[in-house]
Structures are given as structure tokens and as C-alpha cells.
N, C-alpha and C. Protein backbone atom coordinates (compact mmCIF):
# COMPACT_ATOMS: atom_id res chain seq x y z
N UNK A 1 35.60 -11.74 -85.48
CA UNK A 1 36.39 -12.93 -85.74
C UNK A 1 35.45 -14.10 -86.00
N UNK A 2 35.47 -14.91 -87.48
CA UNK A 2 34.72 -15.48 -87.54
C UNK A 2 35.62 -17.11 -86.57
N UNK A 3 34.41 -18.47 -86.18
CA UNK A 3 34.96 -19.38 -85.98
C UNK A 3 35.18 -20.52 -86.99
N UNK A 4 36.14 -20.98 -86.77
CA UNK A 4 36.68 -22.49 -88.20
C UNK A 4 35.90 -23.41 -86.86
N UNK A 5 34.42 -23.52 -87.84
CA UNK A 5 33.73 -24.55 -86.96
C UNK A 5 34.28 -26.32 -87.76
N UNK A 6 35.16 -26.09 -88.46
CA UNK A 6 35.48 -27.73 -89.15
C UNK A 6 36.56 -28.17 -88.07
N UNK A 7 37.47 -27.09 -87.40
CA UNK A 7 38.57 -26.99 -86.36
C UNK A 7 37.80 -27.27 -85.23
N UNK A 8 36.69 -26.59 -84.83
CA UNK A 8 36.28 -27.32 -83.63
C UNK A 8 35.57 -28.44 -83.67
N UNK A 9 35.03 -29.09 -84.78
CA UNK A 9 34.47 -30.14 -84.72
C UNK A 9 35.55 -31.13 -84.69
N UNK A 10 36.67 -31.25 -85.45
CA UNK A 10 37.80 -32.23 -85.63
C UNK A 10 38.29 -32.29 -83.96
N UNK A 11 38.80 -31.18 -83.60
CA UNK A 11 38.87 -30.88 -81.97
C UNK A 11 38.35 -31.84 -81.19
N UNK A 12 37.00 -31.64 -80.92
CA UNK A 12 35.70 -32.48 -80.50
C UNK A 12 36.32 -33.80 -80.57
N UNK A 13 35.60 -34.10 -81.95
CA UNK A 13 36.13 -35.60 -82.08
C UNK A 13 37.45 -36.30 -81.49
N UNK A 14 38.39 -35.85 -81.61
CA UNK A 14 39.47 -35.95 -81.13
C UNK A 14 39.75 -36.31 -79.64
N UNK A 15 38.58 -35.46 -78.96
CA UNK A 15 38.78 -36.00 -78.02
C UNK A 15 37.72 -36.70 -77.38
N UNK A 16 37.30 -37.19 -78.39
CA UNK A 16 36.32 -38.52 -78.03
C UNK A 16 34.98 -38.08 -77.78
N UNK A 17 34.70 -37.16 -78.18
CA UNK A 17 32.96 -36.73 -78.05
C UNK A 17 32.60 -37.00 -79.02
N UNK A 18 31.29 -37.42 -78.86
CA UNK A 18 30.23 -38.59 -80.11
C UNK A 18 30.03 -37.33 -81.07
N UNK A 19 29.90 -37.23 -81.92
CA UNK A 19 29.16 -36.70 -83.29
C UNK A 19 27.99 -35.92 -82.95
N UNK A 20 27.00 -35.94 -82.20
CA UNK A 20 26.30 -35.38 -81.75
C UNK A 20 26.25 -34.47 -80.66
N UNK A 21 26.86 -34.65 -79.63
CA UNK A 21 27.53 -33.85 -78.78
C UNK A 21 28.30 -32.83 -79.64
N UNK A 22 29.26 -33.30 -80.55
CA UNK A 22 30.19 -32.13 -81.10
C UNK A 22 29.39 -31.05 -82.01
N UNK A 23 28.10 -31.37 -82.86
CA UNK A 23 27.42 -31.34 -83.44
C UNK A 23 26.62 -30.00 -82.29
N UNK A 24 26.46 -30.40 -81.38
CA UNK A 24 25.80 -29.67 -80.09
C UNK A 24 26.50 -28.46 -79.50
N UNK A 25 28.09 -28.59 -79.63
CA UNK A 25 28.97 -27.60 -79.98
C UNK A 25 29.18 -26.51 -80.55
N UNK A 26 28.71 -27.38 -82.01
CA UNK A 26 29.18 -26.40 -83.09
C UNK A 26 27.68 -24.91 -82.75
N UNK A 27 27.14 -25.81 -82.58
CA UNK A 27 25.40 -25.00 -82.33
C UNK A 27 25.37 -23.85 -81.58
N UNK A 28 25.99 -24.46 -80.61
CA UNK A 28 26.12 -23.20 -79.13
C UNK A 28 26.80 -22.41 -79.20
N UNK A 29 27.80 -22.41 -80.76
CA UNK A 29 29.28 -21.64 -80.87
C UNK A 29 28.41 -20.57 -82.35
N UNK A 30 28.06 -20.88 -82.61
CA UNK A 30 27.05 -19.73 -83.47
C UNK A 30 27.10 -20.83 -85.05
N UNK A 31 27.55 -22.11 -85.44
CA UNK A 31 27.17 -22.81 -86.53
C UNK A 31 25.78 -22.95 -86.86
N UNK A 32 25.30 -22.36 -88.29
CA UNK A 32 24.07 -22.74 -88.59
C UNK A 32 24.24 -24.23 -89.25
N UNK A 33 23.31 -25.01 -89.91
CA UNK A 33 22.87 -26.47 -90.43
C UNK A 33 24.12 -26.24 -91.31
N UNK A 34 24.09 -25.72 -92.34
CA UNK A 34 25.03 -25.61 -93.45
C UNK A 34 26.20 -25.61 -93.31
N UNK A 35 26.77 -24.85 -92.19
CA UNK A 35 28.10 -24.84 -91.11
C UNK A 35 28.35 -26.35 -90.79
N UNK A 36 27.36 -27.03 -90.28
CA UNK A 36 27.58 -28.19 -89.44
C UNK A 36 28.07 -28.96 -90.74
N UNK A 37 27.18 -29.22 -91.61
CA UNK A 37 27.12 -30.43 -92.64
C UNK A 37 28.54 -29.99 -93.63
N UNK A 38 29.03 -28.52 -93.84
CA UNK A 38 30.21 -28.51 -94.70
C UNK A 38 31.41 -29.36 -93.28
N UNK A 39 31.75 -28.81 -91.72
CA UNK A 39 32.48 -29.35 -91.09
C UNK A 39 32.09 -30.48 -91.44
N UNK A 40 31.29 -31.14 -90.89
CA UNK A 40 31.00 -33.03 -91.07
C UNK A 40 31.51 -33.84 -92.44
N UNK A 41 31.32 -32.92 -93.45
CA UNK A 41 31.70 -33.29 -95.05
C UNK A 41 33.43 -33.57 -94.82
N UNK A 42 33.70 -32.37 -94.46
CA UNK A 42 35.65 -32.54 -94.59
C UNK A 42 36.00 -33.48 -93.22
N UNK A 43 35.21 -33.53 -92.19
CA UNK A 43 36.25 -34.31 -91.00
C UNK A 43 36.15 -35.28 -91.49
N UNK A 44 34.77 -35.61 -91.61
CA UNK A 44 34.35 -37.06 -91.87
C UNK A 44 34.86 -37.69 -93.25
N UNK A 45 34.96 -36.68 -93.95
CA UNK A 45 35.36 -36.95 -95.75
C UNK A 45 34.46 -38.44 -95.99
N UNK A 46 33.37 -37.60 -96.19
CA UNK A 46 31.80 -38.04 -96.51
C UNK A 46 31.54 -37.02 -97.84
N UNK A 47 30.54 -37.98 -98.43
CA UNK A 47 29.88 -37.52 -99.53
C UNK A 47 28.51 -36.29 -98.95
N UNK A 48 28.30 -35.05 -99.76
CA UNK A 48 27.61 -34.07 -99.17
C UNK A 48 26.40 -34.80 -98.72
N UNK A 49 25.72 -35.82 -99.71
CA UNK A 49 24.48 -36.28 -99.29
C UNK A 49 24.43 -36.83 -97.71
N UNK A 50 25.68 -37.38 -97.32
CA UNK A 50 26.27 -38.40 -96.44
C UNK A 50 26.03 -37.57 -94.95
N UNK A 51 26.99 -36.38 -95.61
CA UNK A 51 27.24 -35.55 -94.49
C UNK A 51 25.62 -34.34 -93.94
N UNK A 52 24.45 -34.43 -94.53
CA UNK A 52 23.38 -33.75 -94.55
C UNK A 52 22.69 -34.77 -93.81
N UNK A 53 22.62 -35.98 -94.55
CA UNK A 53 22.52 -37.29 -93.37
C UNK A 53 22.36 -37.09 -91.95
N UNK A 54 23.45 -37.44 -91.65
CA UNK A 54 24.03 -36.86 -90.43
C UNK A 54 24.14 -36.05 -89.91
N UNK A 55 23.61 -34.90 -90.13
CA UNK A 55 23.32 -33.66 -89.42
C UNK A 55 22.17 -33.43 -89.42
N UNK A 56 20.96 -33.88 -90.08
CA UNK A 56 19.51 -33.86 -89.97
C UNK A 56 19.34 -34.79 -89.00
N UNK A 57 19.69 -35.99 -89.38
CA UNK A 57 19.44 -37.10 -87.88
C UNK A 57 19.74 -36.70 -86.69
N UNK A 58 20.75 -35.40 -86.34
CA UNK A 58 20.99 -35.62 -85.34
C UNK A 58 20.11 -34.94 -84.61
N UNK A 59 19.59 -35.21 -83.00
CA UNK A 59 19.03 -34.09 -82.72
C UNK A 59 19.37 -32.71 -81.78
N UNK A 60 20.69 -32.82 -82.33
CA UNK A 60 20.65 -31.20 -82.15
C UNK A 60 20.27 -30.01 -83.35
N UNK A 61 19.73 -31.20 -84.29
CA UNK A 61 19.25 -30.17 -85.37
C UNK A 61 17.52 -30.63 -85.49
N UNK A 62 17.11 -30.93 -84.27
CA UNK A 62 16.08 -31.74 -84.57
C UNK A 62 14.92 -30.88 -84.59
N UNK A 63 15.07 -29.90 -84.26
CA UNK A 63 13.53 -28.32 -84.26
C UNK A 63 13.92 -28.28 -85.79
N UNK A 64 15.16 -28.01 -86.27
CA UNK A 64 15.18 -27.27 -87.71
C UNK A 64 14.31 -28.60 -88.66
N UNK A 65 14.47 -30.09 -88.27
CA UNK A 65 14.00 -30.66 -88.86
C UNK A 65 12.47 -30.73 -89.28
N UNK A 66 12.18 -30.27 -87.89
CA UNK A 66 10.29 -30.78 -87.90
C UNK A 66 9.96 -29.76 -88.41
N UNK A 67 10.67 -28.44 -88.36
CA UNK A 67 9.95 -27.41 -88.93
C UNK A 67 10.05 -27.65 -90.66
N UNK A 68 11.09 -27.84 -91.05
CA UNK A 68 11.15 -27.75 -92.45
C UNK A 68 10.41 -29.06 -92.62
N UNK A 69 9.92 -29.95 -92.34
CA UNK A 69 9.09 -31.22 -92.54
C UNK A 69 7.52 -30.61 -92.04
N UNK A 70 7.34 -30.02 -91.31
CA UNK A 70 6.24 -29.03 -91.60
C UNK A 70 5.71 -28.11 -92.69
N UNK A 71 6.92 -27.45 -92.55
CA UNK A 71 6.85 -26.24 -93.79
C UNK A 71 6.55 -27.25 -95.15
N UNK A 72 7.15 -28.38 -95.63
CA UNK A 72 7.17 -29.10 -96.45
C UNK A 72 5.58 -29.41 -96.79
N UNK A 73 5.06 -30.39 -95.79
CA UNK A 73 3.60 -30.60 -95.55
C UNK A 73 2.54 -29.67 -95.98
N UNK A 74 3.09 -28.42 -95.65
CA UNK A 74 2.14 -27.33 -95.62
C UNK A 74 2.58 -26.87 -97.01
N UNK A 75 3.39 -26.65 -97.70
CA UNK A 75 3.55 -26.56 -98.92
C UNK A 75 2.92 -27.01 -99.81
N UNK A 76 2.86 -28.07 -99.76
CA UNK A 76 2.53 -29.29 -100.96
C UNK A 76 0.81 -29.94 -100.75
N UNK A 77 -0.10 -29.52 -99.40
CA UNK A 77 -0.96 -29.00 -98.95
C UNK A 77 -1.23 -27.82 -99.69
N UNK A 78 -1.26 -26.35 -99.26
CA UNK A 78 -1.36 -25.15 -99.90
C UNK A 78 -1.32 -25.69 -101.91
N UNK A 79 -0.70 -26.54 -102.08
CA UNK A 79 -0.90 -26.19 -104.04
C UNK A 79 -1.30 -27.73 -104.22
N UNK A 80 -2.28 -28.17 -103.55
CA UNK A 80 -2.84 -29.03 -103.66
C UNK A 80 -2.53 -30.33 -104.47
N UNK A 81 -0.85 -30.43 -104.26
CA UNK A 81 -0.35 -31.61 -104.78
C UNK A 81 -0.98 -33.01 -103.83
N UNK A 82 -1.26 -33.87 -104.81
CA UNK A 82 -1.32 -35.28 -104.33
C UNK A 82 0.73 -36.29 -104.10
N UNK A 83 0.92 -36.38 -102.64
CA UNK A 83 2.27 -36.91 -102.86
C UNK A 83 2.11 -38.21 -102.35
């Protein structure tokens, strides 16, 4: 049975838990990043950029961040771009 993580985030909110907390939810309930930011897109009825926003800032996504801001670094390092 898969979960309608956009249902538990609206849920959440609803009952007054901050965006990040619910966000912290969705996490512990098996939502990956992409999960979070499509729920956040429709509750919030935010623009995708809007809603990626807000789910990178938060830090319950905050390991996925540093790593891909690592991985990034080390990328562009490795092919010896000047950025």
C-alpha cells in the first residue's frame, strides 16, 4: 500500500504543525525529496521552483543537501571548471 504523502502533509498542516515538522513526517513515513516537494507544490499551490525552495531549506532535508552541494563541488572540481 503505497502512502498519499500530499494527504498527510495537508493533515499535518491542518493541525497546526510548522512545515518542517510536517516535512519531518513525511520523511519518517518513507517520502523521498521529490515526494516532499510534489506534496508542498499542491498543498501549498506554489510554483515547482517555490516548492523545491522549501524543501531544500528545510532541515529535515538538510544531509541530502550538503551532500548534493558536495557532490556538486566535487564535480565541477574533477573537470576542472573555473565557477
Amino acid at each position: 500500500m503505497s502512502i498519499d504523502f500530499t494527504t498527510v502533509l495537508r493533515d499535518e498542516l491542518a493541525r497546526g504543525t510548522s512545515l518542517d515538522d510536517a516535512l519531518l513526517t513525511l520523511r519518517e513515513q518513507g517520502a523521498s525529496v521529490i515526494d516532499s516537494i510534489k506534496s508542498v507544490r499542491e498543498v501549498e499551490c506554489v510554483p515547482l521552483g517555490d516548492a523545491k525552495q522549501l524543501v531544500s531549506s528545510s532541515p529535515t532535508w538538510s544531509d541530502i543537501r550538503e551532500s548534493h552541494a558536495a557532490f556538486i563541488e566535487e564535480l565541477i572540481q574533477s573537470l576542472g571548471v573555473n565557477a
